[in-house]
N, C-alpha and C. Protein backbone atom coordinates (compact mmCIF):
# COMPACT_ATOMS: atom_id res chain seq x y z
N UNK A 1 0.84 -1.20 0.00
CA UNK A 1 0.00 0.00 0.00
C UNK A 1 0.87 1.26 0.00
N UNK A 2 0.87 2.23 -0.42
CA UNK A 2 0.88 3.88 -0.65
C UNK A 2 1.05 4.55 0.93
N UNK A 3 2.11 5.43 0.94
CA UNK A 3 2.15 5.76 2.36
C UNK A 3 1.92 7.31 2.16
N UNK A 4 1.89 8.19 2.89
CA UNK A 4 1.61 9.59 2.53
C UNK A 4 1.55 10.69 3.48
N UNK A 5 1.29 11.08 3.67
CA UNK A 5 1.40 12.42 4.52
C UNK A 5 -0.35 12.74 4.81
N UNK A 6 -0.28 12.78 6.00
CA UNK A 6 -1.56 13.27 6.37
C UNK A 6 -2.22 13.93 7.91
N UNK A 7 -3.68 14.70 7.75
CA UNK A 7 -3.59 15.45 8.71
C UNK A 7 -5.16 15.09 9.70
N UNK A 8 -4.88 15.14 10.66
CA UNK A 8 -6.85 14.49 11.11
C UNK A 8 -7.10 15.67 11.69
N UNK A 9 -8.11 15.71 11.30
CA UNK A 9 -9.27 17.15 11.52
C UNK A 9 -10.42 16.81 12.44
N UNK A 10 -10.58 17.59 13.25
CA UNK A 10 -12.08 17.30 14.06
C UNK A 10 -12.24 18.30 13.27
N UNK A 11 -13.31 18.29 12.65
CA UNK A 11 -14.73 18.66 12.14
C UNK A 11 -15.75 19.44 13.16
N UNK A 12 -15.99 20.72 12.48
CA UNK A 12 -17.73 21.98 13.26
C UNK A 12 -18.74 20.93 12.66
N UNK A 13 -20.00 20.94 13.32
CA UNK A 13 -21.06 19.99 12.85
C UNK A 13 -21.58 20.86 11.93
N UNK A 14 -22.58 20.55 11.25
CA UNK A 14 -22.95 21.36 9.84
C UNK A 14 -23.53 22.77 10.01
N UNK A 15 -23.84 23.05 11.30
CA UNK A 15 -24.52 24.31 11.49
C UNK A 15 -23.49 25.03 11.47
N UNK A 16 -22.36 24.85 12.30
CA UNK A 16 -21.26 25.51 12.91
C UNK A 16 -20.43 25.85 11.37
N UNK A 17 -20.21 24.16 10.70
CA UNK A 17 -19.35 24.44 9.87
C UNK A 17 -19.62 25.62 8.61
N UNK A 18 -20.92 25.24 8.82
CA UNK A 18 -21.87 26.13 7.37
C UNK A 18 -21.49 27.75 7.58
N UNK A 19 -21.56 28.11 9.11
CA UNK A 19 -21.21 29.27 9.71
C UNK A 19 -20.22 30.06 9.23
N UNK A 20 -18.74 28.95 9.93
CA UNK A 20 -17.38 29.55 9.62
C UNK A 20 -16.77 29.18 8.06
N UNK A 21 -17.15 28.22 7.31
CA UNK A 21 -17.13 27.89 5.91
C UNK A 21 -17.61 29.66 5.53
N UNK A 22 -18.57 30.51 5.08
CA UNK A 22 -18.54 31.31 4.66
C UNK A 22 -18.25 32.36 5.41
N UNK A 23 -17.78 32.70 6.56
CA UNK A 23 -16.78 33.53 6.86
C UNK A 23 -15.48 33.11 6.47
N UNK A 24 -14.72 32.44 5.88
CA UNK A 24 -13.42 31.52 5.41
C UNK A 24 -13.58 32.61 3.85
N UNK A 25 -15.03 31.37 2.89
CA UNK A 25 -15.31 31.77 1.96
C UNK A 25 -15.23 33.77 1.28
N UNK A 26 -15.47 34.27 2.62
CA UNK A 26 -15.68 36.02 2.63
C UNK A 26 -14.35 36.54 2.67
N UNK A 27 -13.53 35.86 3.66
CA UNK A 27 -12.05 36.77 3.43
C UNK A 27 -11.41 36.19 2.27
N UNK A 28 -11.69 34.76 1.90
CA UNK A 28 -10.15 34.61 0.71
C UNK A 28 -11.14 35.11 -0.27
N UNK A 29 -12.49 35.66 -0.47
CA UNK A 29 -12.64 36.62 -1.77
C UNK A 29 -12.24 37.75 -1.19
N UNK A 30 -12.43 38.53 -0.48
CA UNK A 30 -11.45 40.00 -0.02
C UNK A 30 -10.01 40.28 -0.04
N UNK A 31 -9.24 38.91 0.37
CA UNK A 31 -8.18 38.66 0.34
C UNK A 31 -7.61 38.10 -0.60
N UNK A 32 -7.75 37.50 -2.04
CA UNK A 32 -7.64 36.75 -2.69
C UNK A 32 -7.02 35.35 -2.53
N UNK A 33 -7.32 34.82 -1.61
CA UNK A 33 -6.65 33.66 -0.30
C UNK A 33 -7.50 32.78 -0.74
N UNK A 34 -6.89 31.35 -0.83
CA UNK A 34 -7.65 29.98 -0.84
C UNK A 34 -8.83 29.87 0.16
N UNK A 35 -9.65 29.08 -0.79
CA UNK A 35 -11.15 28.75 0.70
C UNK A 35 -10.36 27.29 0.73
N UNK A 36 -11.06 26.83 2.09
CA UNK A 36 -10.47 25.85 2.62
C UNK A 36 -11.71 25.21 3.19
N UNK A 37 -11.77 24.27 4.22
CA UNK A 37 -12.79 23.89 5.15
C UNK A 37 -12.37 23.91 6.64
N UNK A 38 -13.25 24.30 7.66
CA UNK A 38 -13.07 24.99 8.91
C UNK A 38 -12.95 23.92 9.94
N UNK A 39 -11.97 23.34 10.56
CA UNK A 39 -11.61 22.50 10.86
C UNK A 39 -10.27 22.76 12.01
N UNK A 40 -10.36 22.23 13.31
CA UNK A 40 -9.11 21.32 14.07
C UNK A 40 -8.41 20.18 13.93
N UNK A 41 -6.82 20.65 13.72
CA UNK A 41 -5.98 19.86 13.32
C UNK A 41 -5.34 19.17 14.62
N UNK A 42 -5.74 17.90 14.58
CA UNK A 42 -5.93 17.16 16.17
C UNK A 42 -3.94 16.22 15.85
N UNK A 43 -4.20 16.01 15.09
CA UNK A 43 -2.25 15.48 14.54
C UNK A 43 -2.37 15.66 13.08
N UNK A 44 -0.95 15.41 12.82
CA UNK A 44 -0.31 15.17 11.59
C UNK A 44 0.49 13.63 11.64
N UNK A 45 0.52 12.97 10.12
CA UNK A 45 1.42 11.88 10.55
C UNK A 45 2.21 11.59 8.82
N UNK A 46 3.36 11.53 9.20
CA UNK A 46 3.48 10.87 7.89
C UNK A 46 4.02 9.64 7.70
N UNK A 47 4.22 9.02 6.17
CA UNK A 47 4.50 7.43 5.95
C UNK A 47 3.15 6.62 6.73
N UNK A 48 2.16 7.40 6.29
CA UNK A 48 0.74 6.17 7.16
C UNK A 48 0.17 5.15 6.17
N UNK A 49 0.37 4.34 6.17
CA UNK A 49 -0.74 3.22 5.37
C UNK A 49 -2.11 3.73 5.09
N UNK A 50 -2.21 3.90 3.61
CA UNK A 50 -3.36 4.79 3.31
C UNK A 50 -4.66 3.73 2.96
N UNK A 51 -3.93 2.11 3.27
CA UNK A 51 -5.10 1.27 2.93
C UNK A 51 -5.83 0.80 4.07
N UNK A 52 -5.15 1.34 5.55
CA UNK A 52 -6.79 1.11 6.56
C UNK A 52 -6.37 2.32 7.25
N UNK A 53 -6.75 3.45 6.84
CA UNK A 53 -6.81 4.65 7.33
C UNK A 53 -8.48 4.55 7.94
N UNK A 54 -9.30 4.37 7.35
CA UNK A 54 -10.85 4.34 7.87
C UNK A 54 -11.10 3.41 8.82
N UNK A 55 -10.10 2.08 8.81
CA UNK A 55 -10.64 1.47 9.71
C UNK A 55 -9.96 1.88 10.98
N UNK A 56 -8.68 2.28 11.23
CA UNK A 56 -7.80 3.20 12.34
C UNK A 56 -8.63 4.10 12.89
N UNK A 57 -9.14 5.15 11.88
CA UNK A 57 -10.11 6.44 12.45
C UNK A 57 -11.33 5.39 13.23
N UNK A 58 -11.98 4.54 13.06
CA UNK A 58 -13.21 3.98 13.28
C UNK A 58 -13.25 3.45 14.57
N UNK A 59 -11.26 2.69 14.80
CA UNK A 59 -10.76 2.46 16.20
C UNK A 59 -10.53 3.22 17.24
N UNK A 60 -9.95 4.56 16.08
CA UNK A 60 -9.49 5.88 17.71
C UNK A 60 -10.97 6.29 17.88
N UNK A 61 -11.88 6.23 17.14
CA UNK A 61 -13.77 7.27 17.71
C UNK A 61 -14.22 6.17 18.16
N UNK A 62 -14.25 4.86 18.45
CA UNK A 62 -14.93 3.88 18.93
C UNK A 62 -15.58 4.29 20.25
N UNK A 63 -16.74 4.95 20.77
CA UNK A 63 -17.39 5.60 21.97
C UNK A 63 -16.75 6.73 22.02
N UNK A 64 -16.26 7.83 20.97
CA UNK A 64 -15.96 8.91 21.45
C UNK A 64 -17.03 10.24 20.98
N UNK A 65 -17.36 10.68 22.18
CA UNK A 65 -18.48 11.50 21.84
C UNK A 65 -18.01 12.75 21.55
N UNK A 66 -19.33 13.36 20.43
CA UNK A 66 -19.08 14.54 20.10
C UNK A 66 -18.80 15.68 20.81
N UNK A 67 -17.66 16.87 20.57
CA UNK A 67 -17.50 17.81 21.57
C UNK A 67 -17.60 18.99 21.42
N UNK A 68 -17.44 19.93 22.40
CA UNK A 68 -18.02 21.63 22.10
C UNK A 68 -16.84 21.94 22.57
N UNK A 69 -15.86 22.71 21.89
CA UNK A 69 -15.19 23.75 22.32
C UNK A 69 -15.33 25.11 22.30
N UNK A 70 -14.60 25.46 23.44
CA UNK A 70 -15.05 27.40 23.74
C UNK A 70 -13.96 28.36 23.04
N UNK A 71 -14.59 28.80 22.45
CA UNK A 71 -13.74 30.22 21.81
C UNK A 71 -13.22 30.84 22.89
N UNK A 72 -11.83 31.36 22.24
CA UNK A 72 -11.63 31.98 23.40
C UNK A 72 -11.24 33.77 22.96
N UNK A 73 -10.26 33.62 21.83
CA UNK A 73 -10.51 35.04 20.84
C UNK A 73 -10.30 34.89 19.23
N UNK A 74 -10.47 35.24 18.73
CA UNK A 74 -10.30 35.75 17.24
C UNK A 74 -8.84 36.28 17.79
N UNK A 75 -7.63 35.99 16.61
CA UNK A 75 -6.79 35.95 16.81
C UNK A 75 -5.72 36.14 15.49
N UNK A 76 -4.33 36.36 14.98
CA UNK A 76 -3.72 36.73 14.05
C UNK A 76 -2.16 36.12 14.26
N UNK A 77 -1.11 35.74 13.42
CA UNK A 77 -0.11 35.27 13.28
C UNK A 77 0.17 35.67 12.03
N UNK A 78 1.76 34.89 11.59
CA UNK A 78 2.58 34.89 10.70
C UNK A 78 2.59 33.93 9.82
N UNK A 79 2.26 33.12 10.42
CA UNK A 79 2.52 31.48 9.85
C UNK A 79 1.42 31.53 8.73
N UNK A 80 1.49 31.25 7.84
CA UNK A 80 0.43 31.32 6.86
C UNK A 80 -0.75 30.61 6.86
N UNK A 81 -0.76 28.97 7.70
CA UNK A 81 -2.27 28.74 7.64
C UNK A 81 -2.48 29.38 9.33
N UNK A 82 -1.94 30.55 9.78
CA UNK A 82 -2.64 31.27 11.07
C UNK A 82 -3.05 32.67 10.58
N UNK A 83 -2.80 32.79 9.84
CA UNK A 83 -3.00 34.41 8.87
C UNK A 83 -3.77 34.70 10.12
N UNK A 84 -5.10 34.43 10.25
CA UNK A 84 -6.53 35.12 11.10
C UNK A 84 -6.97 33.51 11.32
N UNK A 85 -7.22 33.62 12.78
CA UNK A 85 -7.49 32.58 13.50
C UNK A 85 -8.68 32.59 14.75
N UNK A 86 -9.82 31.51 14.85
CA UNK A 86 -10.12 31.27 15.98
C UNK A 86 -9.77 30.86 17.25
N UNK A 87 -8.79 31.01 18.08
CA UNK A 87 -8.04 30.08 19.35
C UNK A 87 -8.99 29.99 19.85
N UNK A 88 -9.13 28.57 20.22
CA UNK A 88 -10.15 27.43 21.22
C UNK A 88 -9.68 27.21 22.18
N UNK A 89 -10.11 27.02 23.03
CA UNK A 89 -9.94 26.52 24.72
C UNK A 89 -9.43 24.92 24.98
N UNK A 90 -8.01 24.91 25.04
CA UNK A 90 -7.99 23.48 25.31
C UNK A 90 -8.89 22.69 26.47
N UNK A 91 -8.67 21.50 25.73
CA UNK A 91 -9.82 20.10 26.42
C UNK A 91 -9.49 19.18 26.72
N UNK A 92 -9.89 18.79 27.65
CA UNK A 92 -9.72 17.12 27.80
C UNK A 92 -9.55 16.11 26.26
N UNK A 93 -10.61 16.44 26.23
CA UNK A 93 -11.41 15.18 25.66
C UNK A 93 -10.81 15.85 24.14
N UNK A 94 -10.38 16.79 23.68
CA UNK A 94 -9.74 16.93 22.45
C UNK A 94 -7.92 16.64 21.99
N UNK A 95 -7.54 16.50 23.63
CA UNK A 95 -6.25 16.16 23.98
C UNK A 95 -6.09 14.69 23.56
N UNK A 96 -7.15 13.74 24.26
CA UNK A 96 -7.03 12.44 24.61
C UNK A 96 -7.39 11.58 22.57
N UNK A 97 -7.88 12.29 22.33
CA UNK A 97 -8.16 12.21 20.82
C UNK A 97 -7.33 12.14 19.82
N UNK A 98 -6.29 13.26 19.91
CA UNK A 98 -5.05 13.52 19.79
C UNK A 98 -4.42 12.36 20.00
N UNK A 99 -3.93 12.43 21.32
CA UNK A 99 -3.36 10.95 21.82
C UNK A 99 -3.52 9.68 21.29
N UNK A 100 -4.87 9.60 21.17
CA UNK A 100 -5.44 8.27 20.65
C UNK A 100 -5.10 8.21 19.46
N UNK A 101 -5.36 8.69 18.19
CA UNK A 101 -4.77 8.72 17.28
C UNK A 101 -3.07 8.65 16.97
N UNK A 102 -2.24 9.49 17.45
CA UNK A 102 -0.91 9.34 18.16
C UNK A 102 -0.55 7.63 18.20
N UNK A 103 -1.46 6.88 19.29
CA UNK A 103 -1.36 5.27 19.76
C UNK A 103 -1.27 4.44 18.32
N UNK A 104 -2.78 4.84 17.60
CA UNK A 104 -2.31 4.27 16.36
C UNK A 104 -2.04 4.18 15.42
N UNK A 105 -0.38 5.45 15.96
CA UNK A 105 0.24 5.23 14.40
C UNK A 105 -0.34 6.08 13.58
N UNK A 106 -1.26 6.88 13.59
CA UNK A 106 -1.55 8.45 13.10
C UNK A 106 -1.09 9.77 13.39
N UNK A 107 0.17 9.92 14.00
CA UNK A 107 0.72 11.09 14.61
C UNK A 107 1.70 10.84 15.56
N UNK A 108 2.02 11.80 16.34
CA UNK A 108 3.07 11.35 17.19
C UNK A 108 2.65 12.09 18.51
N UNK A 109 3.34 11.22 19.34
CA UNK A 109 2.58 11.77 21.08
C UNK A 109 3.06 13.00 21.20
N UNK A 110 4.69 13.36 20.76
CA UNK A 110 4.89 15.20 20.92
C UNK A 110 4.61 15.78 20.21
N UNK A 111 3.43 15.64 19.10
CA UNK A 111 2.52 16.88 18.38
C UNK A 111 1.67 17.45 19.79
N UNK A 112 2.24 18.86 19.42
CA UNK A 112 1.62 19.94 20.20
C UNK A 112 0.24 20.46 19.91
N UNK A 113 -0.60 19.66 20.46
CA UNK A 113 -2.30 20.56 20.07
C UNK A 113 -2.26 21.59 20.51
N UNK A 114 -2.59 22.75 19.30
CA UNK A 114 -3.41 24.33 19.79
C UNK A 114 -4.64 24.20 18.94
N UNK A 115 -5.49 23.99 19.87
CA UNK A 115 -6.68 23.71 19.10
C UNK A 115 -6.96 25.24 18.57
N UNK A 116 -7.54 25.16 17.32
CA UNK A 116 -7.65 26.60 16.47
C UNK A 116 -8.30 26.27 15.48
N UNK A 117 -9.40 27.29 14.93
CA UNK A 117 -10.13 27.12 13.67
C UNK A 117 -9.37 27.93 12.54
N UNK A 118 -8.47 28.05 11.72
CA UNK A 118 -8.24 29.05 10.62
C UNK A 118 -9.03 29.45 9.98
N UNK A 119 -9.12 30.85 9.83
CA UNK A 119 -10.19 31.36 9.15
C UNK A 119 -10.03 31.89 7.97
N UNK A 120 -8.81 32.39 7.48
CA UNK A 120 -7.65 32.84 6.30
C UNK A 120 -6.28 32.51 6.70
N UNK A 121 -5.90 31.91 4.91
CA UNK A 121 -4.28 31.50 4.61
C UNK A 121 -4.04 32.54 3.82
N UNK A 122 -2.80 33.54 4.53
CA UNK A 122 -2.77 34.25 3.28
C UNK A 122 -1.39 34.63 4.11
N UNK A 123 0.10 35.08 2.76
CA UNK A 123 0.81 35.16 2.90
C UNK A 123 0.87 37.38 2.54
N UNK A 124 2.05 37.73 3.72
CA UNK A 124 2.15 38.99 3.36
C UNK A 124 1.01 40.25 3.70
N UNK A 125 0.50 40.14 4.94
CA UNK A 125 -0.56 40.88 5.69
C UNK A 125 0.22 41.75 6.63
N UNK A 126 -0.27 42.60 6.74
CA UNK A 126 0.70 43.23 7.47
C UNK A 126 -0.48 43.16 8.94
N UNK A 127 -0.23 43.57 10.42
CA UNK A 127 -0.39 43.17 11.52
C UNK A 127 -1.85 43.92 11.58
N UNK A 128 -1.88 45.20 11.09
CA UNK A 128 -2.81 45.99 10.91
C UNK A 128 -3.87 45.65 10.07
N UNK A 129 -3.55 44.93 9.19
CA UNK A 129 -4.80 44.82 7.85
C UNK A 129 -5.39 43.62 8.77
N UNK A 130 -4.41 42.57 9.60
CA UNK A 130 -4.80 41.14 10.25
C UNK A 130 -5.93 41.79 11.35
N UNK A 131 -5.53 42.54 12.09
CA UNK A 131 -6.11 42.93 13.02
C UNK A 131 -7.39 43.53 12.99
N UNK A 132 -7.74 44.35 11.42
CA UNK A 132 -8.84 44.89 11.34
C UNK A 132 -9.55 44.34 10.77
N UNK A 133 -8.78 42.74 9.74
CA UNK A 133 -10.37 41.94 9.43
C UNK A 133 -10.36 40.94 10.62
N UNK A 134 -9.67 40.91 11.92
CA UNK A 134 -10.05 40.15 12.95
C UNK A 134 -11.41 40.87 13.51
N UNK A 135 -11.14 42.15 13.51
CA UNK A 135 -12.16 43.25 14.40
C UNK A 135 -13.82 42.65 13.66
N UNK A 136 -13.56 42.56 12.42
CA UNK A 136 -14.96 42.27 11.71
C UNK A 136 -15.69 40.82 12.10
N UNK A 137 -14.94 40.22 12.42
CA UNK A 137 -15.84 38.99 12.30
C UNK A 137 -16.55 38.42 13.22
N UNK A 138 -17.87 38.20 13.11
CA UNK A 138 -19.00 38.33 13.93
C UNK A 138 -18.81 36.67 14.53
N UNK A 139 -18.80 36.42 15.80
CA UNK A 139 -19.05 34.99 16.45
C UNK A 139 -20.11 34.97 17.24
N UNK A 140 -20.64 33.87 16.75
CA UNK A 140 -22.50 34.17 17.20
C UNK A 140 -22.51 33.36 18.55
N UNK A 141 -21.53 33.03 18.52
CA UNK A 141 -21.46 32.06 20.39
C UNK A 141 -20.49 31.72 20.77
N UNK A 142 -19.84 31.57 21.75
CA UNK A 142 -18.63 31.07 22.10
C UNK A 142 -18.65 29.81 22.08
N UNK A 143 -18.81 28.79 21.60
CA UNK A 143 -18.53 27.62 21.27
C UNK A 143 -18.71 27.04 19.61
N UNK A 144 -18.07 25.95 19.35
CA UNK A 144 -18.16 25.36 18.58
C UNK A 144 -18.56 23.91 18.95
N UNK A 145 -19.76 23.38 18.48
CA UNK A 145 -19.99 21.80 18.42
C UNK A 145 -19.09 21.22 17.17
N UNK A 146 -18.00 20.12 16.95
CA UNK A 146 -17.77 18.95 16.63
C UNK A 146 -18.21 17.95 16.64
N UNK A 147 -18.38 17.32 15.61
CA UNK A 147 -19.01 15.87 15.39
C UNK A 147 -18.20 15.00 14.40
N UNK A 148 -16.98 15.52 13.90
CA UNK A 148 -16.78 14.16 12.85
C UNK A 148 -15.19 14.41 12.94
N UNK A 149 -14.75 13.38 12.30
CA UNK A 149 -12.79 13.16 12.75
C UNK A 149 -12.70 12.81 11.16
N UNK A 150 -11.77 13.76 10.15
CA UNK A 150 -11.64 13.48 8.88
C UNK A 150 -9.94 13.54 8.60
N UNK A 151 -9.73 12.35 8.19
CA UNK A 151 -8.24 12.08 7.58
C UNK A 151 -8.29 13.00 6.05
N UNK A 152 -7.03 13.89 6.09
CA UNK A 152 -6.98 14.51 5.03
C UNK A 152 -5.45 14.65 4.53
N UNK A 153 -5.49 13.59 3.36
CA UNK A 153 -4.25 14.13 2.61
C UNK A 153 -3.73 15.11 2.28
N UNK A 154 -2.67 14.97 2.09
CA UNK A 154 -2.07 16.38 2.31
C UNK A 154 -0.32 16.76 1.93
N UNK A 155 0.20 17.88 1.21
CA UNK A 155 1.74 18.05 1.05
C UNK A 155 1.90 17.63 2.62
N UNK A 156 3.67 17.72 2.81
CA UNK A 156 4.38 17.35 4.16
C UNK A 156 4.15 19.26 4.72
N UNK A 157 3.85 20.22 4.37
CA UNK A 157 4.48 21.72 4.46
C UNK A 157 2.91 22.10 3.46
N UNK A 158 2.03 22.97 4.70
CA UNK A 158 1.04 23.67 3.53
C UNK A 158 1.57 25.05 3.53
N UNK A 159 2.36 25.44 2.53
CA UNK A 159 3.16 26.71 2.37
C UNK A 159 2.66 28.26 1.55
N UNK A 160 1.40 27.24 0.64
CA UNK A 160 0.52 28.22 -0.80
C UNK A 160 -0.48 27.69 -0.64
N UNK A 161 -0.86 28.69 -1.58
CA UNK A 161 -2.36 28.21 -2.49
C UNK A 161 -2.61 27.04 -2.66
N UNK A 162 -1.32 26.89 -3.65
CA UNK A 162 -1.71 25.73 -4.29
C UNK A 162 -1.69 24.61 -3.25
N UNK A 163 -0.93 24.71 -2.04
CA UNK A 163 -0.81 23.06 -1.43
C UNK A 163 -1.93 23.38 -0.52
N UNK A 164 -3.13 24.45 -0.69
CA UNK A 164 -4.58 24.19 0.11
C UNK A 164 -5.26 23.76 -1.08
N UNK A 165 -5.09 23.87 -2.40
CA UNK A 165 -5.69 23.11 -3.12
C UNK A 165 -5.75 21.71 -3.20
N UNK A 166 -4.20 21.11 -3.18
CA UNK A 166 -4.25 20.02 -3.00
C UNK A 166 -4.56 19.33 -1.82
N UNK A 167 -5.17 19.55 -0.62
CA UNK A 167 -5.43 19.17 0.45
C UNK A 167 -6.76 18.33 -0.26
N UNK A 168 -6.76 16.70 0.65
CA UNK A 168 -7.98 15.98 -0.11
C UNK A 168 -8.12 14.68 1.08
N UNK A 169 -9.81 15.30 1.51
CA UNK A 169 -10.10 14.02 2.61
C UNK A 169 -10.90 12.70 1.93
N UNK A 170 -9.81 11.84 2.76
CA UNK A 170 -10.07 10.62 2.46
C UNK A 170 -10.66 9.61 2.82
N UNK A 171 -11.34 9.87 4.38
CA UNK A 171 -12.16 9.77 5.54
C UNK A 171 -12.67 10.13 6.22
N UNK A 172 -13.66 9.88 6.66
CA UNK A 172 -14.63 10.78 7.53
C UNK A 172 -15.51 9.83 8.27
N UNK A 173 -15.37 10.04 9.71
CA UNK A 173 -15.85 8.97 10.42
C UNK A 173 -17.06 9.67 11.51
N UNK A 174 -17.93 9.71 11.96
CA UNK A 174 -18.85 10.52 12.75
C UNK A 174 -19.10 10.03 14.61
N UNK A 175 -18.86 11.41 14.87
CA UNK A 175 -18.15 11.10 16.23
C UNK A 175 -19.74 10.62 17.14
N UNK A 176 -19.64 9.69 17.97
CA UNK A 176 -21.22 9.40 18.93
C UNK A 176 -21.85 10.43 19.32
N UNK A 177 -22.91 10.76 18.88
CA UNK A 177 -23.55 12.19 20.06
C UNK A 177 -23.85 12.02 21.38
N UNK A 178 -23.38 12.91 22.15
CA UNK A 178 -23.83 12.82 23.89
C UNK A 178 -25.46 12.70 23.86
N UNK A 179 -25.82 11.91 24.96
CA UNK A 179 -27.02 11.48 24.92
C UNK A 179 -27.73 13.06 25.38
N UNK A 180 -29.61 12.57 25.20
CA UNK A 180 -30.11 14.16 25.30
C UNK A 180 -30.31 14.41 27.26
N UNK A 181 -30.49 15.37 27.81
CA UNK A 181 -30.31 15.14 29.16
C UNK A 181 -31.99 15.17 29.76
């Protein structure tokens, strides 16, 4: 089998994602910046066996229920997929996920989770232009619901455009919902 480079995403559930998907969609047309999909990058791994990637993901979510993380600010960097950023509130239960994946052979135990939604990739912003389309963007709640864990191929280095173009999920597994109370 094919080994490759790849990245696992917890997934906004469709309300959430539908949300920050066209705030994404709004700056890379303002910005002329790749759209992407709105997503936490829980590890990276490379050289993974790309022929039971679904059944691995199916082992690390086996009883793992869906989770809400808390915003904590709208936020800005250098790094190009941090251009303009959501920072999330670390978690338990988004740590141990991490980990779990990590166990099998999808990442490595010293990947550093900062859980974060990117909201624009864009190279060459200056701190000021970051800061004033941070000021704009409306968050209708401090949390985000998660529901799904998606393996996504991927260059080793997303550096451009083009290597958010080539970003391509290859799995998608749906996380248990917490029961109703």
């Amino acid at each position: 089998m094919a080994t490759s480079h790849y990245s696992f995403w917890l997934m906004p559930s469709v309300a959430d994602r539908r949300y920050w998907q066209q705030v994404i969609h709004d700056l890379a047309a303002e910005f002329e910046a790749p759209v992407f999909t709105p997503h936490v990058t829980l590890q990276v791994g490379d050289n993974i066996d790309s022929g039971n990637i679904e059944q691995l993901l199916m082992t690390v979510t086996n009883k793992t229920r869906a989770l809400c993380l808390q915003i904590d600010a709208v936020s800005y960097d250098t790094q190009f997929t941090k251009t303009l950023f959501l920072q999330l509130v670390e978690s338990p239960e988004a740590s141990q996920l991490s980990h779990a994946l990590a166990r099998e052979g999808l990442g490595t135990e010293d990947y550093l989770l900062n859980p974060h939604i990117s909201l624009l990739y864009k190279n060459n912003l200056s701190d000021a232009v970051k800061q004033g389309a941070g000021e704009k963007i409306q968050v209708p709640g401090w949390t985000v619901f998660f529901d799904e864990l998606w393996a996504v191929e991927c260059p080793g280095k997303c550096l451009t455009h083009a290597d958010v173009e080539s970003l391509k999920p290859v799995a998608k597994v749906k996380l248990e919902r917490p029961p109703l109370p």
